[in-house]
PDB file of N, CA and C in Angstrom:
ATOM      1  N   UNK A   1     117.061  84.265 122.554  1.00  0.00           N
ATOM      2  CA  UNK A   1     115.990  85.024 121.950  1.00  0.00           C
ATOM      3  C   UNK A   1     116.565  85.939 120.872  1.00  0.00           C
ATOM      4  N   UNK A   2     115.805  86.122 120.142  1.00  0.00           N
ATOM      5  CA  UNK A   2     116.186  87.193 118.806  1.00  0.00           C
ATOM      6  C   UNK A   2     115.021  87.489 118.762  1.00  0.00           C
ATOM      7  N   UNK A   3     115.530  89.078 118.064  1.00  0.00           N
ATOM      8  CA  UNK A   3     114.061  89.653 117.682  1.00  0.00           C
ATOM      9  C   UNK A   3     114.473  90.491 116.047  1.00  0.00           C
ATOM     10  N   UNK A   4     113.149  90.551 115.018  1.00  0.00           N
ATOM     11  CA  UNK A   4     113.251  90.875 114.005  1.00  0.00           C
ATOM     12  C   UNK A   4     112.685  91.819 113.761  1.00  0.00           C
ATOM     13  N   UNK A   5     112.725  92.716 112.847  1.00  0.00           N
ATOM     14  CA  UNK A   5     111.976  94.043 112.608  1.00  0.00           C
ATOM     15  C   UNK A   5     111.334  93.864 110.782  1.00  0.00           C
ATOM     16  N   UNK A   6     110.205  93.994 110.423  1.00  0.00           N
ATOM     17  CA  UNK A   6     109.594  93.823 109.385  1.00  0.00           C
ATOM     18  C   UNK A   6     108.747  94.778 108.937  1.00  0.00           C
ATOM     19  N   UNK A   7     108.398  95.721 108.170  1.00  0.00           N
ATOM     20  CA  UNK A   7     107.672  96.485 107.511  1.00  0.00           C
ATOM     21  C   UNK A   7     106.636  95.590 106.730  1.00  0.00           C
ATOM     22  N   UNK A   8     105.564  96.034 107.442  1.00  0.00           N
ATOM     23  CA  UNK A   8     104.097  95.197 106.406  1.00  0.00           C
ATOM     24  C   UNK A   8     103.440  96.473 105.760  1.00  0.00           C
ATOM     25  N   UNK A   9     103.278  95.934 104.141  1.00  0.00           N
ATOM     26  CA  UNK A   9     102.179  96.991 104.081  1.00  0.00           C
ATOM     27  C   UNK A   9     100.623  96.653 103.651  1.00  0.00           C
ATOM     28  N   UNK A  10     100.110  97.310 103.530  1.00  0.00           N
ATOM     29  CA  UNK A  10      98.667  97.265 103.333  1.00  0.00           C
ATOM     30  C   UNK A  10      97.549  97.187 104.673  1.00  0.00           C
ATOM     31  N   UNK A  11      98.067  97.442 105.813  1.00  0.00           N
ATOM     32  CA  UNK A  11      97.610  97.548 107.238  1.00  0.00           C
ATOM     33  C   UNK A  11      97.477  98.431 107.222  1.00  0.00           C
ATOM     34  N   UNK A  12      95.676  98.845 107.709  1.00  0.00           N
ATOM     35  CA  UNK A  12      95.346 100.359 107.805  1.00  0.00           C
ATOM     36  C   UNK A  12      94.413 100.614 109.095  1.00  0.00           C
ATOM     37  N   UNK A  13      94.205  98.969 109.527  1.00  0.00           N
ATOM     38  CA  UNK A  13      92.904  99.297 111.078  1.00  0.00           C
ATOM     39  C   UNK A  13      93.352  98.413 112.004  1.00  0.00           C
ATOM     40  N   UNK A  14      92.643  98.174 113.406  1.00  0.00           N
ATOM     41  CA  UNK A  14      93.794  96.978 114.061  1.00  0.00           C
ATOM     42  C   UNK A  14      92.599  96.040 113.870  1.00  0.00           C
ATOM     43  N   UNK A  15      91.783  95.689 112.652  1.00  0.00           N
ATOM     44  CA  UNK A  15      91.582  94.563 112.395  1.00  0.00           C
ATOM     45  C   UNK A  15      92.673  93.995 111.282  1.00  0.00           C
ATOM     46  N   UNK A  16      93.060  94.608 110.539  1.00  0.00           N
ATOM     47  CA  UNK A  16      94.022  94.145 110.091  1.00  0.00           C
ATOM     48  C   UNK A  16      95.090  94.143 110.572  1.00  0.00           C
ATOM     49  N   UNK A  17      95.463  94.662 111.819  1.00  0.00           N
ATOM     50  CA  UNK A  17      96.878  94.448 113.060  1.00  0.00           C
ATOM     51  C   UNK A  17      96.773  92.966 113.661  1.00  0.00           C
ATOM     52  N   UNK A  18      95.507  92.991 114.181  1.00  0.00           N
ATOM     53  CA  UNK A  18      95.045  91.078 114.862  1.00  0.00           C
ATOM     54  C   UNK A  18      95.427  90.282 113.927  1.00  0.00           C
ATOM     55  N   UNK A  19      94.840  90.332 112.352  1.00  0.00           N
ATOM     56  CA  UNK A  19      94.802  89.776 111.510  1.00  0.00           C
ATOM     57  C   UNK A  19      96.638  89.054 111.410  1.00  0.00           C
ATOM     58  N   UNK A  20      97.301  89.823 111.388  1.00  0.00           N
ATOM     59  CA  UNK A  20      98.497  89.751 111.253  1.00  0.00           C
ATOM     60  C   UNK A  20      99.199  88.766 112.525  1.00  0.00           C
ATOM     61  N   UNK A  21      98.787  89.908 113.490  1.00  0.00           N
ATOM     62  CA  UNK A  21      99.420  89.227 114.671  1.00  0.00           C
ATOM     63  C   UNK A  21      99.149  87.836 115.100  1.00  0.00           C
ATOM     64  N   UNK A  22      98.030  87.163 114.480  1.00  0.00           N
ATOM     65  CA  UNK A  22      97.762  85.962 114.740  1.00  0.00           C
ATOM     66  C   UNK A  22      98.186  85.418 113.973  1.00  0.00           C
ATOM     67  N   UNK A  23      98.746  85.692 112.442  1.00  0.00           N
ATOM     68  CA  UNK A  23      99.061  84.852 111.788  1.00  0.00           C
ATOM     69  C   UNK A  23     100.547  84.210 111.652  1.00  0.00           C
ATOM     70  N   UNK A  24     101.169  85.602 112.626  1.00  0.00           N
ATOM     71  CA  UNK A  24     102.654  85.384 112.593  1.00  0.00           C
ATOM     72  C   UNK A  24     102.880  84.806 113.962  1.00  0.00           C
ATOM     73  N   UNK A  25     101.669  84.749 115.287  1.00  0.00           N
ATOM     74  CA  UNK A  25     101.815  83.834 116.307  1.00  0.00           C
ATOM     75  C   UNK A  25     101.847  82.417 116.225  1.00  0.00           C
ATOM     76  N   UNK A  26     101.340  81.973 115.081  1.00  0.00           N
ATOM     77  CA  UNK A  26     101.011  80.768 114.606  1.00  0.00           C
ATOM     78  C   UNK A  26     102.819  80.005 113.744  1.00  0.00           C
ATOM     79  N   UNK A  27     103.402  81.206 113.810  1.00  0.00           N
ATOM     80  CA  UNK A  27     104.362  80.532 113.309  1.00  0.00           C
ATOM     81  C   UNK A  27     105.548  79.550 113.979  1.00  0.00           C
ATOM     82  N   UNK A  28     105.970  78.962 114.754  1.00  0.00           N
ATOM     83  CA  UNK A  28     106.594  77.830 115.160  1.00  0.00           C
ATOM     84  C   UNK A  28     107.992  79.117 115.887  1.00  0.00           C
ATOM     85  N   UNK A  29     108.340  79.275 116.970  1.00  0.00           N
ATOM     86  CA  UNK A  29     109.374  80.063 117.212  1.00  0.00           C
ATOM     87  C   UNK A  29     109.239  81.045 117.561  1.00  0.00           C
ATOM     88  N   UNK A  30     108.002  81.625 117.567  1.00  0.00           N
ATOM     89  CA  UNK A  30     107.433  83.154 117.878  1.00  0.00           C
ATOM     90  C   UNK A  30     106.901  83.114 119.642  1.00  0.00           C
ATOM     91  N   UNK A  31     107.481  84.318 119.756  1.00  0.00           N
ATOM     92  CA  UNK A  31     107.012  84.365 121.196  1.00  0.00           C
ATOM     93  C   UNK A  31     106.223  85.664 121.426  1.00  0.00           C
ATOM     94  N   UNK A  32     106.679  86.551 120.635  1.00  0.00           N
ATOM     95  CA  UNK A  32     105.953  88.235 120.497  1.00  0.00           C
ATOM     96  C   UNK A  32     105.578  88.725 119.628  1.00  0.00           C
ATOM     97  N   UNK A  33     104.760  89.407 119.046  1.00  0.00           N
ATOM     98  CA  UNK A  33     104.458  90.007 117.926  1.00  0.00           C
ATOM     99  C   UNK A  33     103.764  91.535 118.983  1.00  0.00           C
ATOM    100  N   UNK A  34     104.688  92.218 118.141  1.00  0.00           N
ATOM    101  CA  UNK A  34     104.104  93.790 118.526  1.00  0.00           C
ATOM    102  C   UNK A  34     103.985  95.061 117.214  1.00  0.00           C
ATOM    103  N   UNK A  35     102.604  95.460 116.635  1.00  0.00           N
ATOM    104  CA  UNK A  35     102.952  95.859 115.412  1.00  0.00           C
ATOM    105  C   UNK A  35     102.587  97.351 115.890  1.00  0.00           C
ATOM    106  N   UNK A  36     102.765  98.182 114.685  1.00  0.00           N
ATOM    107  CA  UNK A  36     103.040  99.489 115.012  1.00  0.00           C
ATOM    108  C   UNK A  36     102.245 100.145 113.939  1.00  0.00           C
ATOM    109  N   UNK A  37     100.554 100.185 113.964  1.00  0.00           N
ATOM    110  CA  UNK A  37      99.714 100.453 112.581  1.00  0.00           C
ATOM    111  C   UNK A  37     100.643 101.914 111.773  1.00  0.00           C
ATOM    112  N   UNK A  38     100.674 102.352 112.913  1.00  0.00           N
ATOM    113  CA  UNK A  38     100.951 104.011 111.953  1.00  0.00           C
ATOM    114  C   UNK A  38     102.337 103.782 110.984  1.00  0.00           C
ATOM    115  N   UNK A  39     103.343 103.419 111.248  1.00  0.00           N
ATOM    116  CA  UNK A  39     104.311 102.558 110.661  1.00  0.00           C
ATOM    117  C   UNK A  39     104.493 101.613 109.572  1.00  0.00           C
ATOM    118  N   UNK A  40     103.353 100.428 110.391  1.00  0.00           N
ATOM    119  CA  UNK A  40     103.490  99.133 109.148  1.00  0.00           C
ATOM    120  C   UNK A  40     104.622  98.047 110.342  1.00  0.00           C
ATOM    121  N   UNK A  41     105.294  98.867 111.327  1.00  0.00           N
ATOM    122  CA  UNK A  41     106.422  98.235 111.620  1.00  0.00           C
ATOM    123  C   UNK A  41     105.855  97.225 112.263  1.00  0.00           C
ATOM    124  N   UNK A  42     106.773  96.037 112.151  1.00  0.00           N
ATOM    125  CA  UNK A  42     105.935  94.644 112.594  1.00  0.00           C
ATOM    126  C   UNK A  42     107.237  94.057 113.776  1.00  0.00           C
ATOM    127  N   UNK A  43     107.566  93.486 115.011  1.00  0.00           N
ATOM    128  CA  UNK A  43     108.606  93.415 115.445  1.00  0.00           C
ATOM    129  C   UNK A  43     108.480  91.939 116.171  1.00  0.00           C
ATOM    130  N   UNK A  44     108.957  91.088 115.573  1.00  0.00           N
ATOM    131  CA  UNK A  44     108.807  89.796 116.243  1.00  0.00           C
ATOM    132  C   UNK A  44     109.875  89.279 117.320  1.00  0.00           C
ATOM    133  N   UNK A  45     109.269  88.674 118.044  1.00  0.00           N
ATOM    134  CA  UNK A  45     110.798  88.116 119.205  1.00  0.00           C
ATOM    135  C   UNK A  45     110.325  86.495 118.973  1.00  0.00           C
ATOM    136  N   UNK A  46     111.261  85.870 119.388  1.00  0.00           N
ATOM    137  CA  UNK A  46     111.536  84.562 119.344  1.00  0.00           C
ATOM    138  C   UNK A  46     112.471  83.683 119.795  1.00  0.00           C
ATOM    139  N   UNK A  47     112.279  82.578 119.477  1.00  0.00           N
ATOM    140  CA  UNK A  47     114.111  81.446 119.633  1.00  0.00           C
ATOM    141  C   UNK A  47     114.957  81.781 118.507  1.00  0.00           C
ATOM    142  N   UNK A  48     116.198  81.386 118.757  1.00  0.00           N
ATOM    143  CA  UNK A  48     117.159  81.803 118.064  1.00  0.00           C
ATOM    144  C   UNK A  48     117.228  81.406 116.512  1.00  0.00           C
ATOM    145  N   UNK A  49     116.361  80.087 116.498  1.00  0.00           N
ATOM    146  CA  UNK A  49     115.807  79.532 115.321  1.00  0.00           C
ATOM    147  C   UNK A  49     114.781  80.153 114.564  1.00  0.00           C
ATOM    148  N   UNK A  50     113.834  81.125 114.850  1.00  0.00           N
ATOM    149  CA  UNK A  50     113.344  81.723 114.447  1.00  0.00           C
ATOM    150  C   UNK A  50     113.458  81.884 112.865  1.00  0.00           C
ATOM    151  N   UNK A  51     112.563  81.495 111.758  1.00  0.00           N
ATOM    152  CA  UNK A  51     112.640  81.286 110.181  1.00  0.00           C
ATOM    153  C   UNK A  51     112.062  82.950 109.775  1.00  0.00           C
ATOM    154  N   UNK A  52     112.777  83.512 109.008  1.00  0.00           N
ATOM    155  CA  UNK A  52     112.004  84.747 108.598  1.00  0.00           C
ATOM    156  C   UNK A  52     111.420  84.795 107.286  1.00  0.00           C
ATOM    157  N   UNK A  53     111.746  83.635 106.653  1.00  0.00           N
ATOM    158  CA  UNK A  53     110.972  82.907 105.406  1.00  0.00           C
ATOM    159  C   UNK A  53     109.281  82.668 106.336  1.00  0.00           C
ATOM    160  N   UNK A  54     109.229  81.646 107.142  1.00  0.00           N
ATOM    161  CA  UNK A  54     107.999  81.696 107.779  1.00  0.00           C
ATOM    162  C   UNK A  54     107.356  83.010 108.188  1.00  0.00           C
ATOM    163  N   UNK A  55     107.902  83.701 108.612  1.00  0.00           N
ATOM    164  CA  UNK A  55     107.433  85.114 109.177  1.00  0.00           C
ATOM    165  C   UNK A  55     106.546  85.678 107.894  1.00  0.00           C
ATOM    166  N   UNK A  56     107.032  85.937 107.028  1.00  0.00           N
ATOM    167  CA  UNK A  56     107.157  86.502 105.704  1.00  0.00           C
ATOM    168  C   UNK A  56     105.908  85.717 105.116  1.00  0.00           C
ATOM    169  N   UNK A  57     105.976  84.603 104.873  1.00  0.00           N
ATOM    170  CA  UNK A  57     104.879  83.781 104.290  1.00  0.00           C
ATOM    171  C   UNK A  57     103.512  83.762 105.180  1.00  0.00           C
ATOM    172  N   UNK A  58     103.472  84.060 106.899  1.00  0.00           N
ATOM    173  CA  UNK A  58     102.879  84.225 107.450  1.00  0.00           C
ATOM    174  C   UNK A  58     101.972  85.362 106.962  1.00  0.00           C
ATOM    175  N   UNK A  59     102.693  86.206 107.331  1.00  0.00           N
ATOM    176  CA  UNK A  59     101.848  87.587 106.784  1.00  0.00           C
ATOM    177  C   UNK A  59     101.404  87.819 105.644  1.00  0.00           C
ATOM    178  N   UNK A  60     102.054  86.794 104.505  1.00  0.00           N
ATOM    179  CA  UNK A  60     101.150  87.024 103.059  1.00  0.00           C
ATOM    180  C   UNK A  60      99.872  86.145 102.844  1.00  0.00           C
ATOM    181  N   UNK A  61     100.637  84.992 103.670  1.00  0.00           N
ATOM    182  CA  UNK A  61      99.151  84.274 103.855  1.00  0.00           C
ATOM    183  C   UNK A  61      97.784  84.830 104.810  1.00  0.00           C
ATOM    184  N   UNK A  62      98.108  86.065 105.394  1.00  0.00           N
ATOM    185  CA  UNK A  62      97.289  87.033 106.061  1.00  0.00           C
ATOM    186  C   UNK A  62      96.765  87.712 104.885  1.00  0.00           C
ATOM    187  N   UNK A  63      97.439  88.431 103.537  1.00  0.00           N
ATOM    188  CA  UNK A  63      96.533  89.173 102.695  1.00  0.00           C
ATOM    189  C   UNK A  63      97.481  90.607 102.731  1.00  0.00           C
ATOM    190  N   UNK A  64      98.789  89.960 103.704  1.00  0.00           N
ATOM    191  CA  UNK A  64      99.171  91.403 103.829  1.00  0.00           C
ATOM    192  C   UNK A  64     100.727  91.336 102.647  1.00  0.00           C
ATOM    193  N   UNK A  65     101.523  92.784 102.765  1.00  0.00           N
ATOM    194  CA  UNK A  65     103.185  92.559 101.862  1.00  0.00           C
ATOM    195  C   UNK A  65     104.040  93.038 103.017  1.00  0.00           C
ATOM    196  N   UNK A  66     105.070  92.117 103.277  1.00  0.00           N
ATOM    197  CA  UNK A  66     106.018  92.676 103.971  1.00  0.00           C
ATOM    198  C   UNK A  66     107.316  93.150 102.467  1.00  0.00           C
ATOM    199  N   UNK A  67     107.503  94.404 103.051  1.00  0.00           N
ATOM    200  CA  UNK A  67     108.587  95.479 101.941  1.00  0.00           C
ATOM    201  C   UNK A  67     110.308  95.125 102.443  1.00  0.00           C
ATOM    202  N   UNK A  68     110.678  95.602 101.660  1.00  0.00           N
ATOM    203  CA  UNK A  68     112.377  95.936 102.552  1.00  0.00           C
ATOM    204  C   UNK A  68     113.208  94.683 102.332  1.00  0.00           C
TER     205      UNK A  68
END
Protein backbone atom coordinates (compact mmCIF):
# COMPACT_ATOMS: atom_id res chain seq x y z
CA UNK A 1 0.00 0.00 0.00
CA UNK A 2 1.11 3.62 -0.55
CA UNK A 3 -0.50 6.56 0.19
CA UNK A 4 -0.29 10.12 -1.53
CA UNK A 5 -0.97 13.55 -0.36
CA UNK A 6 -2.49 16.15 -3.02
CA UNK A 7 -3.70 19.71 -2.62
CA UNK A 8 -6.97 20.38 -4.75
CA UNK A 9 -8.13 23.65 -5.28
CA UNK A 10 -11.32 25.14 -6.04
CA UNK A 11 -13.29 22.88 -3.31
CA UNK A 12 -15.44 24.93 -1.19
CA UNK A 13 -18.68 22.49 -0.04
CA UNK A 14 -18.71 18.64 0.43
CA UNK A 15 -20.59 18.62 -2.72
CA UNK A 16 -17.69 19.37 -4.28
CA UNK A 17 -15.65 16.89 -1.68
CA UNK A 18 -18.09 13.74 -3.12
CA UNK A 19 -17.57 15.20 -6.37
CA UNK A 20 -13.94 14.54 -6.09
CA UNK A 21 -13.93 11.62 -4.03
CA UNK A 22 -15.76 9.69 -6.55
CA UNK A 23 -13.84 10.67 -9.19
CA UNK A 24 -10.54 9.68 -7.80
CA UNK A 25 -12.37 6.24 -6.50
CA UNK A 26 -12.92 5.47 -9.97
CA UNK A 27 -9.38 5.46 -10.60
CA UNK A 28 -7.85 1.82 -11.01
CA UNK A 29 -5.53 1.32 -7.64
CA UNK A 30 -7.38 3.43 -5.21
CA UNK A 31 -8.53 2.07 -2.13
CA UNK A 32 -9.13 5.46 0.05
CA UNK A 33 -9.82 8.79 -0.61
CA UNK A 34 -10.07 11.06 2.48
CA UNK A 35 -10.27 14.89 1.71
CA UNK A 36 -9.85 17.65 4.07
CA UNK A 37 -12.40 20.73 2.69
CA UNK A 38 -10.82 23.34 4.98
CA UNK A 39 -7.34 22.48 3.48
CA UNK A 40 -7.98 21.34 -0.12
CA UNK A 41 -5.82 18.36 1.28
CA UNK A 42 -6.77 15.33 -0.71
CA UNK A 43 -4.98 11.92 0.69
CA UNK A 44 -5.21 8.83 -1.35
CA UNK A 45 -4.13 5.18 -0.30
CA UNK A 46 -3.69 2.47 -2.67
CA UNK A 47 -1.47 -0.45 -4.40
CA UNK A 48 1.89 0.20 -4.82
CA UNK A 49 1.12 0.82 -8.50
CA UNK A 50 -0.90 3.49 -7.82
CA UNK A 51 -0.55 6.28 -11.13
CA UNK A 52 -0.55 9.90 -9.79
CA UNK A 53 -0.87 11.06 -13.43
CA UNK A 54 -4.41 9.26 -13.06
CA UNK A 55 -5.08 10.78 -9.72
CA UNK A 56 -4.40 14.19 -11.11
CA UNK A 57 -6.42 13.79 -14.33
CA UNK A 58 -9.11 12.37 -12.11
CA UNK A 59 -9.73 15.38 -10.27
CA UNK A 60 -9.51 17.71 -13.30
CA UNK A 61 -11.82 15.71 -15.00
CA UNK A 62 -13.99 16.51 -11.74
CA UNK A 63 -13.74 20.48 -12.59
CA UNK A 64 -11.33 20.64 -9.87
CA UNK A 65 -6.89 21.90 -9.86
CA UNK A 66 -4.67 19.89 -7.98
CA UNK A 67 -1.50 22.65 -7.02
CA UNK A 68 2.04 21.70 -5.79
Amino acid sequence: MSTSVYTVKGMTCSGCMNKVSTAVNGVEGVEDVDIDISTGQLTVTGRDSLDAGSVREAVQNAGYEVVG
